[in-house]
N, C-alpha and C. Protein backbone atom coordinates (compact mmCIF):
# COMPACT_ATOMS: atom_id res chain seq x y z
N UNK A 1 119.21 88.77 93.25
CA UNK A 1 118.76 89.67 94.30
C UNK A 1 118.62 88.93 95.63
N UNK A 2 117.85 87.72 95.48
CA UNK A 2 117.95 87.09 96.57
C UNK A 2 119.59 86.59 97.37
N UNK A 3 120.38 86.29 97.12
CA UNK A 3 121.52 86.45 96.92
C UNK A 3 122.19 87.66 97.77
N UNK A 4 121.80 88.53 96.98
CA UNK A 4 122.08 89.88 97.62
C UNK A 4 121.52 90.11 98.95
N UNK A 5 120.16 89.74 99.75
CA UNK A 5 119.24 89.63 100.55
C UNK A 5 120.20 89.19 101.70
N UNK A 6 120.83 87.89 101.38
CA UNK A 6 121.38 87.45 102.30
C UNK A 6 122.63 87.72 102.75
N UNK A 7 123.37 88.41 101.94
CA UNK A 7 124.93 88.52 101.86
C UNK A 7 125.24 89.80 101.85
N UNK A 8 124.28 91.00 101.58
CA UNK A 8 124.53 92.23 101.77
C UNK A 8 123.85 92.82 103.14
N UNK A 9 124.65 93.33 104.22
CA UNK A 9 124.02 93.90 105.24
C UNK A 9 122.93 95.01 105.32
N UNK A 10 123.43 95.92 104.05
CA UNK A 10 122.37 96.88 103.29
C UNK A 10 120.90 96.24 103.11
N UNK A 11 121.20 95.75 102.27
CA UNK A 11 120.23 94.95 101.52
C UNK A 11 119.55 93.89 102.23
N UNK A 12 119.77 93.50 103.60
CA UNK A 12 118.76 92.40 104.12
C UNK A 12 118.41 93.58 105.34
N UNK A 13 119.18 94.34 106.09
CA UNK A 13 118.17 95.61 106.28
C UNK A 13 116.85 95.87 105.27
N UNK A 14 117.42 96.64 104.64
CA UNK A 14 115.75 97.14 103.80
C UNK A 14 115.04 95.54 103.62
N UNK A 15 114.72 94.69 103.31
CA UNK A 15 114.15 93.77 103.29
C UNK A 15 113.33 93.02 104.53
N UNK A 16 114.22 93.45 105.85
CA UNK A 16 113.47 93.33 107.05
C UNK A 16 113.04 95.18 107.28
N UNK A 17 113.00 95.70 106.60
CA UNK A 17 112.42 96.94 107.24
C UNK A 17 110.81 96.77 106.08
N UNK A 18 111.08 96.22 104.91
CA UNK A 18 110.26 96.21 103.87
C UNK A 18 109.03 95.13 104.55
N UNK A 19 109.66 93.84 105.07
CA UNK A 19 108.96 93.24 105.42
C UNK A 19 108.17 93.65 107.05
N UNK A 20 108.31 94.62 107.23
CA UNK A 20 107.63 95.26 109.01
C UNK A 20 106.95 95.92 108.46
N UNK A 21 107.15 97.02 107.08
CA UNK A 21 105.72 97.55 106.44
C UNK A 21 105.00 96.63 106.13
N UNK A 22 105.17 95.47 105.70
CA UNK A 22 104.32 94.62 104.80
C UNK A 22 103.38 94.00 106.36
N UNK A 23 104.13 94.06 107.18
CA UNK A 23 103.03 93.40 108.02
C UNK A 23 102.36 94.61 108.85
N UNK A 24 102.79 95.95 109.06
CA UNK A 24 101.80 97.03 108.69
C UNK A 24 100.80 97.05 108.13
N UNK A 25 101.23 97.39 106.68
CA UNK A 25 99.89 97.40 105.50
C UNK A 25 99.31 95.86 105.92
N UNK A 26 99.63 95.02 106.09
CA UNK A 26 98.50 93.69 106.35
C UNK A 26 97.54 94.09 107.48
N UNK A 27 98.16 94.46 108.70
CA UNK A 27 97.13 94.74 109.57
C UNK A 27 96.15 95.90 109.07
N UNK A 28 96.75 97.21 108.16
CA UNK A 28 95.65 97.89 107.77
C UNK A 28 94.52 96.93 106.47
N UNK A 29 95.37 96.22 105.98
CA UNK A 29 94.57 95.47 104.69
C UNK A 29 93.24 94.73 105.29
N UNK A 30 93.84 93.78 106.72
CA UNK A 30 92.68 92.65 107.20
C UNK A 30 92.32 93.80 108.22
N UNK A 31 92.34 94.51 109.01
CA UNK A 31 91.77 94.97 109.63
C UNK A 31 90.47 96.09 108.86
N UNK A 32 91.26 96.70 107.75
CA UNK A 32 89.45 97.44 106.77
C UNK A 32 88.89 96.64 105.73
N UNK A 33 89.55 95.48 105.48
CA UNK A 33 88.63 94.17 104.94
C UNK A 33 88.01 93.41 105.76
N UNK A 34 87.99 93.36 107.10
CA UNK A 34 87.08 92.60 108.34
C UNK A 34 86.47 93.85 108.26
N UNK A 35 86.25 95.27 108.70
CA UNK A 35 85.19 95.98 108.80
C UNK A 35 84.37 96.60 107.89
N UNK A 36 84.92 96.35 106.47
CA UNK A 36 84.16 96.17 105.60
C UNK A 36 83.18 94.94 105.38
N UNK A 37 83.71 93.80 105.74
CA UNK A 37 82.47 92.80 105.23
C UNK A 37 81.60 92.70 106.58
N UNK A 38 82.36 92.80 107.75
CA UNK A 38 81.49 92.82 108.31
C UNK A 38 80.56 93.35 109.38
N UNK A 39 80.84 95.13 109.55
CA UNK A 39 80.24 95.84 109.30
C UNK A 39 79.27 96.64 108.86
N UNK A 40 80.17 96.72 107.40
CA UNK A 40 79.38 97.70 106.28
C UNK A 40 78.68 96.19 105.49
N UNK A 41 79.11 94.99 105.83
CA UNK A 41 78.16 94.31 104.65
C UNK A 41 78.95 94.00 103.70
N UNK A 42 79.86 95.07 103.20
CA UNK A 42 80.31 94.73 101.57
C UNK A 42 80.66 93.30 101.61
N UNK A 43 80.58 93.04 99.94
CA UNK A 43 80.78 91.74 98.99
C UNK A 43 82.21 91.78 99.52
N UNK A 44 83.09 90.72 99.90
CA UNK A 44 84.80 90.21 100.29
C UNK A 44 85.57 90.63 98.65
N UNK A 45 84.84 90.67 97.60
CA UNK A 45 85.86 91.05 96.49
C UNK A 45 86.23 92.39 96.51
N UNK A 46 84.66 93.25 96.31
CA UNK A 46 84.86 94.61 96.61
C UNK A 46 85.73 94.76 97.75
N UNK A 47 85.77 94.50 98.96
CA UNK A 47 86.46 94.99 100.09
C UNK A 47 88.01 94.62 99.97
N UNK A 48 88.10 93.57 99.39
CA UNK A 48 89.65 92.88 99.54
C UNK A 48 90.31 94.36 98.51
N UNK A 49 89.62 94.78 97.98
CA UNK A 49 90.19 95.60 96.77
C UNK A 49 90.22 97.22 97.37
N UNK A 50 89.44 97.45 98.25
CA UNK A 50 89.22 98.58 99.06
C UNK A 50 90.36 98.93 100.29
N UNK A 51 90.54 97.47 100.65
CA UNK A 51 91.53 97.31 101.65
C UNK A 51 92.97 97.03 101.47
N UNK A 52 93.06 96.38 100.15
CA UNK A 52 94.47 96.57 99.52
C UNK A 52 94.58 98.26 99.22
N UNK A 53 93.85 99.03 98.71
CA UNK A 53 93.96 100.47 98.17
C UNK A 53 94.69 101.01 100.04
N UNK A 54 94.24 100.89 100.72
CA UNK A 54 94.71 101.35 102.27
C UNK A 54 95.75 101.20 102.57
N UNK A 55 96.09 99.65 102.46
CA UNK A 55 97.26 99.59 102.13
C UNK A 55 98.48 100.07 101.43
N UNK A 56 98.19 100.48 100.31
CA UNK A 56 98.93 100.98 99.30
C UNK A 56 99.38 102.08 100.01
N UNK A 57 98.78 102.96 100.43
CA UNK A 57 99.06 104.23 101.12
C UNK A 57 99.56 104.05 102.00
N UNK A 58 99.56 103.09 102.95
CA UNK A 58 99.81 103.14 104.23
C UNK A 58 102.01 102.57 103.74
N UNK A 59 101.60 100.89 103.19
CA UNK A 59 103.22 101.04 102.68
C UNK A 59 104.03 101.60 101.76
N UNK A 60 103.16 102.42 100.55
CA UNK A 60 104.11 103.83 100.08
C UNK A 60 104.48 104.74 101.38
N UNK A 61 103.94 105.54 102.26
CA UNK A 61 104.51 106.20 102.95
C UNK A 61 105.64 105.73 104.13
N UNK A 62 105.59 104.65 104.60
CA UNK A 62 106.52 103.94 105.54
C UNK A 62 107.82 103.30 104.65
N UNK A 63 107.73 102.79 103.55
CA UNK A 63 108.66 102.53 102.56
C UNK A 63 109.03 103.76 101.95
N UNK A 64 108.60 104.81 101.63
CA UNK A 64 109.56 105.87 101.44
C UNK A 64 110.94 106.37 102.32
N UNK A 65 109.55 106.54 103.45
CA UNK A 65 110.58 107.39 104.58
C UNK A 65 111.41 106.65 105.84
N UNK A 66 110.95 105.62 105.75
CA UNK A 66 112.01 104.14 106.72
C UNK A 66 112.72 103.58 105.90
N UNK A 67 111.86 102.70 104.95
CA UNK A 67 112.59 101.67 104.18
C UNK A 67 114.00 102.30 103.50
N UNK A 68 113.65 102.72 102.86
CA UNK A 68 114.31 103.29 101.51
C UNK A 68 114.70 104.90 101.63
N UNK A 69 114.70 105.65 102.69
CA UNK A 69 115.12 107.08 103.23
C UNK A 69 116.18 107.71 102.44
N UNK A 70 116.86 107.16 101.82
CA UNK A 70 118.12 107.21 101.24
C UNK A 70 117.17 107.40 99.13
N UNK A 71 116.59 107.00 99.31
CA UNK A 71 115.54 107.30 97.61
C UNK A 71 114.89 108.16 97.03
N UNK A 72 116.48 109.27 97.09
CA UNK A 72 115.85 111.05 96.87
C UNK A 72 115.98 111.37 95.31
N UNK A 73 116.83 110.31 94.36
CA UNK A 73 117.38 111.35 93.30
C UNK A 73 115.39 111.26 92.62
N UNK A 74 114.46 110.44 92.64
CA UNK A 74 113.33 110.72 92.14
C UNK A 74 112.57 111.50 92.73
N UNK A 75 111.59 111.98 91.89
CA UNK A 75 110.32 113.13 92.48
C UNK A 75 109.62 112.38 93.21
N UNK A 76 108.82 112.84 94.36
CA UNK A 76 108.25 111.98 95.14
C UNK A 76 106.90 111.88 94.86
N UNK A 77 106.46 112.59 93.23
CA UNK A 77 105.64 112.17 92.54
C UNK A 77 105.75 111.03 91.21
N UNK A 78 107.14 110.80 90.79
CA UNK A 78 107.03 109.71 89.97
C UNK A 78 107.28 108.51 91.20
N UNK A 79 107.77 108.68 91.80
CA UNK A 79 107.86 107.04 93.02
C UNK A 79 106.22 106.70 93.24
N UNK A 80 105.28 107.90 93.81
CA UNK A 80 104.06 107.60 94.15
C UNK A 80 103.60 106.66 92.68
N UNK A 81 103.70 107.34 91.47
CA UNK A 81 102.42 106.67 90.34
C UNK A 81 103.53 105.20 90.04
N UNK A 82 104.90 105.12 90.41
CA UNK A 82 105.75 103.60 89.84
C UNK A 82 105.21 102.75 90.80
N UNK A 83 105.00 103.36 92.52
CA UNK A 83 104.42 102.17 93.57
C UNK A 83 103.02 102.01 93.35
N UNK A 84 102.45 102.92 92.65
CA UNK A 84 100.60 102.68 92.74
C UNK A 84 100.58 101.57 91.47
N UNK A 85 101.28 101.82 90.22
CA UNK A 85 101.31 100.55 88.98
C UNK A 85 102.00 99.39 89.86
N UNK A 86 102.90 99.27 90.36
CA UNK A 86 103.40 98.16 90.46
C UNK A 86 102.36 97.34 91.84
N UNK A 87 101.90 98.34 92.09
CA UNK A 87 100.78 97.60 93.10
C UNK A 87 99.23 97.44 92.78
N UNK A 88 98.60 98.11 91.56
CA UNK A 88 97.53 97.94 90.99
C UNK A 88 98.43 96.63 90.16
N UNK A 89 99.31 96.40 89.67
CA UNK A 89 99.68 95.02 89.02
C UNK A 89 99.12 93.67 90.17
N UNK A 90 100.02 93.97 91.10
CA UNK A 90 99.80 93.44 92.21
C UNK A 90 98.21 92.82 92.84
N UNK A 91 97.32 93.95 92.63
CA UNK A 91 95.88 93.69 92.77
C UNK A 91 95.56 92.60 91.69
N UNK A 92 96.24 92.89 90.92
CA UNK A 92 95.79 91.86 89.49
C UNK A 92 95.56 90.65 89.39
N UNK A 93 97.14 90.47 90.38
CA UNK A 93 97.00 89.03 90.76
C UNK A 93 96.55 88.31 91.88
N UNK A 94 96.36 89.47 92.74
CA UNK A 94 95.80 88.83 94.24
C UNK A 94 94.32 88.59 93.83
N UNK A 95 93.56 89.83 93.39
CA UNK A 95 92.24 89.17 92.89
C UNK A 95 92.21 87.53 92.71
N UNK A 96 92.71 87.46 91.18
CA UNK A 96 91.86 86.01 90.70
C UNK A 96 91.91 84.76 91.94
N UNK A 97 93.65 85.41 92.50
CA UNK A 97 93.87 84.26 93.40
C UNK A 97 93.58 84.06 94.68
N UNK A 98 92.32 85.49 94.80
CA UNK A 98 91.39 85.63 95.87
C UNK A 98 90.62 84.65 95.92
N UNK A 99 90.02 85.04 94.54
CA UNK A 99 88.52 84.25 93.91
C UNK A 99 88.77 83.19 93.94
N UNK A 100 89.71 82.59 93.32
CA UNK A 100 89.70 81.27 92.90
C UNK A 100 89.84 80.46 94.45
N UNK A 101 90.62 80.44 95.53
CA UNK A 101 91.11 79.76 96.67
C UNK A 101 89.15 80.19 97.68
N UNK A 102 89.09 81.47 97.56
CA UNK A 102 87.43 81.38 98.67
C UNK A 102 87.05 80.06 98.86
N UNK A 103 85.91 80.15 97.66
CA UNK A 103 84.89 79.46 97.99
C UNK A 103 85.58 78.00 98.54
N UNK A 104 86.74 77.60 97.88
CA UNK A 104 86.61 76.07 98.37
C UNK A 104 87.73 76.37 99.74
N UNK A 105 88.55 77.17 100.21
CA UNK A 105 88.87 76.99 101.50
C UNK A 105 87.78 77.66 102.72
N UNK A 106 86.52 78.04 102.36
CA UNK A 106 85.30 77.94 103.06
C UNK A 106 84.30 76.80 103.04
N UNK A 107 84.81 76.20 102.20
CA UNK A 107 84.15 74.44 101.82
C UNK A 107 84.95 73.73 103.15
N UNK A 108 85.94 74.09 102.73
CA UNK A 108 86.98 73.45 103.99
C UNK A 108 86.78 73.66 105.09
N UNK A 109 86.41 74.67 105.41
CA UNK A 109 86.50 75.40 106.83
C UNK A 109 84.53 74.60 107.56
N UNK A 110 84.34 74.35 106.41
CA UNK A 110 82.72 74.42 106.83
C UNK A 110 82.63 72.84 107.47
N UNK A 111 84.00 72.07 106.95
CA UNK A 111 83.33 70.39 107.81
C UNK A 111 84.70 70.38 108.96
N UNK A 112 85.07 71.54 109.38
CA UNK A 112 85.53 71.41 110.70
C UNK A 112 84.91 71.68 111.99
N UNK A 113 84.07 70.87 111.88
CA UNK A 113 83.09 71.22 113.04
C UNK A 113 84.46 71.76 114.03
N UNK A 114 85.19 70.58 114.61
CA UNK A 114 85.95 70.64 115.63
C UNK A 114 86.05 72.27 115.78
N UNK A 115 87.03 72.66 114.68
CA UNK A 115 87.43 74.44 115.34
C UNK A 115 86.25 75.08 115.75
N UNK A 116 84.96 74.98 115.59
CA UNK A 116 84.20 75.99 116.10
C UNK A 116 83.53 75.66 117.72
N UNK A 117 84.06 73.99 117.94
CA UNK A 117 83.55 73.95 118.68
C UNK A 117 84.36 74.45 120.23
N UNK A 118 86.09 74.68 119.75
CA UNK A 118 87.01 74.92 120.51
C UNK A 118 86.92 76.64 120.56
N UNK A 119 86.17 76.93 119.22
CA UNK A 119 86.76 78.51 118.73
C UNK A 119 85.39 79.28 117.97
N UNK A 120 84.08 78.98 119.27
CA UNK A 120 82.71 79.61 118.62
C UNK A 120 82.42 80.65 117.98
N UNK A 121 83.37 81.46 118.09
CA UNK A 121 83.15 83.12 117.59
C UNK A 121 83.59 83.12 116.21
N UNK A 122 84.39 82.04 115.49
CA UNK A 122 85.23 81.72 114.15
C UNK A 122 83.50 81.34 113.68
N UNK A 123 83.49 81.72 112.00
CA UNK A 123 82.89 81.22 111.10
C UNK A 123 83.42 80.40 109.89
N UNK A 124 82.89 79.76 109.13
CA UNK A 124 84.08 79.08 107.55
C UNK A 124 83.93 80.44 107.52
N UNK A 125 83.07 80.93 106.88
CA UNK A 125 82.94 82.09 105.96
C UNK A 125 84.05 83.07 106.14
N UNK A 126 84.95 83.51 107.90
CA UNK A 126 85.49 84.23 108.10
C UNK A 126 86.54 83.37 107.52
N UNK A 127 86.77 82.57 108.22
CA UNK A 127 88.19 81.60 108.18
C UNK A 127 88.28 81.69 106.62
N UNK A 128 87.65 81.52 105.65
CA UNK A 128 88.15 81.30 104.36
C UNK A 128 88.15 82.25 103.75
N UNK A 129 87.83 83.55 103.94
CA UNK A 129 87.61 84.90 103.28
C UNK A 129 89.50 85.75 104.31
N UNK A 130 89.49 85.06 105.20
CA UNK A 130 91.21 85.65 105.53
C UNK A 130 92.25 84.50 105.26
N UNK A 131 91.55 83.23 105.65
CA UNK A 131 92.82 82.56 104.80
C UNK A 131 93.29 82.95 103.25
N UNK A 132 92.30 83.02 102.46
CA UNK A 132 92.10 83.42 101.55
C UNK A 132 93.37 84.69 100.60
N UNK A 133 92.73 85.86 101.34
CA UNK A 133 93.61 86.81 101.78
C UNK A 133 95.04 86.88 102.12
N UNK A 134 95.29 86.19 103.16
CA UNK A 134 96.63 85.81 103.59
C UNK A 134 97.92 84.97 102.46
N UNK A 135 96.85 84.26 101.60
CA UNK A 135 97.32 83.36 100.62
C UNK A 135 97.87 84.40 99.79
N UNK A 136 96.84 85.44 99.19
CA UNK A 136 96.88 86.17 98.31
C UNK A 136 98.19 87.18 98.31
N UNK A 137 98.20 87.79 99.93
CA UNK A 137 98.79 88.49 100.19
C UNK A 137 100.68 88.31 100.24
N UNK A 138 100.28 87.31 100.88
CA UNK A 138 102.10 86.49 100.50
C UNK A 138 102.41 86.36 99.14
N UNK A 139 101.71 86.05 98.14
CA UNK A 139 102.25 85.84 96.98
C UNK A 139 102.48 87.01 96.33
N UNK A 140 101.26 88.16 96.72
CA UNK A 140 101.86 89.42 95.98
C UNK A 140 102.76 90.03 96.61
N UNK A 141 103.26 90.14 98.15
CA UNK A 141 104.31 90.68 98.64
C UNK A 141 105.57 90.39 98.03
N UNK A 142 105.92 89.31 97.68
CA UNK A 142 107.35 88.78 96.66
C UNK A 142 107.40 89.71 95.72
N UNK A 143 106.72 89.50 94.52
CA UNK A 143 106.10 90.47 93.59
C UNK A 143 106.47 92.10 93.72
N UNK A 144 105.79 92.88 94.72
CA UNK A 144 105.94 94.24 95.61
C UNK A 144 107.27 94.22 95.85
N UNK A 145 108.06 93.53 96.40
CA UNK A 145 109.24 93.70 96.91
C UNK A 145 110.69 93.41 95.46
N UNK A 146 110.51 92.81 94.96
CA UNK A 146 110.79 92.43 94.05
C UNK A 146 110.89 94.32 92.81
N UNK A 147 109.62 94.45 92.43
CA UNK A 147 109.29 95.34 91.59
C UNK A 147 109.96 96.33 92.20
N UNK A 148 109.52 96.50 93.46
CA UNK A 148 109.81 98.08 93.98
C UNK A 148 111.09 98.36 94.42
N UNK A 149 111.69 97.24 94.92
CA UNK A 149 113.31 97.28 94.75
C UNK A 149 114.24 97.61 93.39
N UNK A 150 114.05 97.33 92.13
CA UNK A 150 114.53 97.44 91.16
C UNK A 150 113.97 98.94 90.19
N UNK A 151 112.78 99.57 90.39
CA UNK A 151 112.03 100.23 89.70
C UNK A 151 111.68 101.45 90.34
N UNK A 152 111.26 101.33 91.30
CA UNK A 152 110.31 102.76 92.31
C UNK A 152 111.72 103.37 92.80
N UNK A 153 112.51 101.64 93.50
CA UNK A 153 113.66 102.50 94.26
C UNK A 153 114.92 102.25 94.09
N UNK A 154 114.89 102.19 92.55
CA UNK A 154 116.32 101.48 91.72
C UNK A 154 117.26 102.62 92.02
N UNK A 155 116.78 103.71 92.19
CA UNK A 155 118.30 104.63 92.44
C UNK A 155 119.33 104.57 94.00
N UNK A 156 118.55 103.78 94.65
CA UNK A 156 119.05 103.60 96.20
C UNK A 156 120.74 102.60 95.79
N UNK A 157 121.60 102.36 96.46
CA UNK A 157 122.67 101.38 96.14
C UNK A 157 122.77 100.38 96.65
């Protein structure tokens, strides 16, 4: 597939159209996971999980009707429940590899004095709760793109 990415004009289209949702849904992902934690307060697990769900919606509908426009022979109710599994999969793995990277790239963030002193409004706590995120988020986008190319929108050519 990758292969294909590069050598098919089709096919590295949708992949740069796939990847302009993906940085869509990111700005909706970090933008209602920053006003969830810090805002409303919520715990960064709960929210990362609140804010991926926003996402979901936001790049099912732009990947239907941009990406993939051409991905009619399915109901546009089995595409919805193949992109919500293949992206609750997706949560699956961004979680642990939420959890696991936090706390210690906020360990990190916490003996740089320097950045806060260039960049006062930055906290670790922020810095490592979106680095965090960002980590997470790249690794499940492969994943997303991957799945949903072969499965949600295997009937496209």
């Amino acid at each position: 597939m990758l292969l294909a990415i590069i050598t098919n004009p089709r096919e590295r289209s949708r992949f740069l159209r796939f990847a302009v949702v993906g940085v869509i849904g990111t700005v909706v992902d970090f933008g209602t996971f920053n006003l969830l934690t810090i805002f409303v307060g919520m715990a960064a697990v709960y929210a990362q999980a609140i804010s991926f769900g926003c996402a979901i919606v936001s790049n099912f509908t732009w990947n239907r009707f941009w990406t993939y426009p051409d991905s009619r022979s399915k109901k546009i109710s089995k595409q919805i429940i193949q992109f919500f599994f293949v992206s609750v999969v997706g949560l699956t793995i961004r979680t642990p590899i939420f959890l696991f990277v936090e706390t210690p790239l906020t360990r990190l963030f916490e003996t740089m004095d320097w950045v806060y002193e260039m960049l006062p409004f930055l906290s670790p706590v922020w810095l490592g709760h979106n680095f965090s995120l960002a980590l997470a988020v790249g690794i499940v986008m492969m994943w997303n793109f991957f799945v949903n190319r072969f499965w949600t929108y295997g009937d496209v050519e």
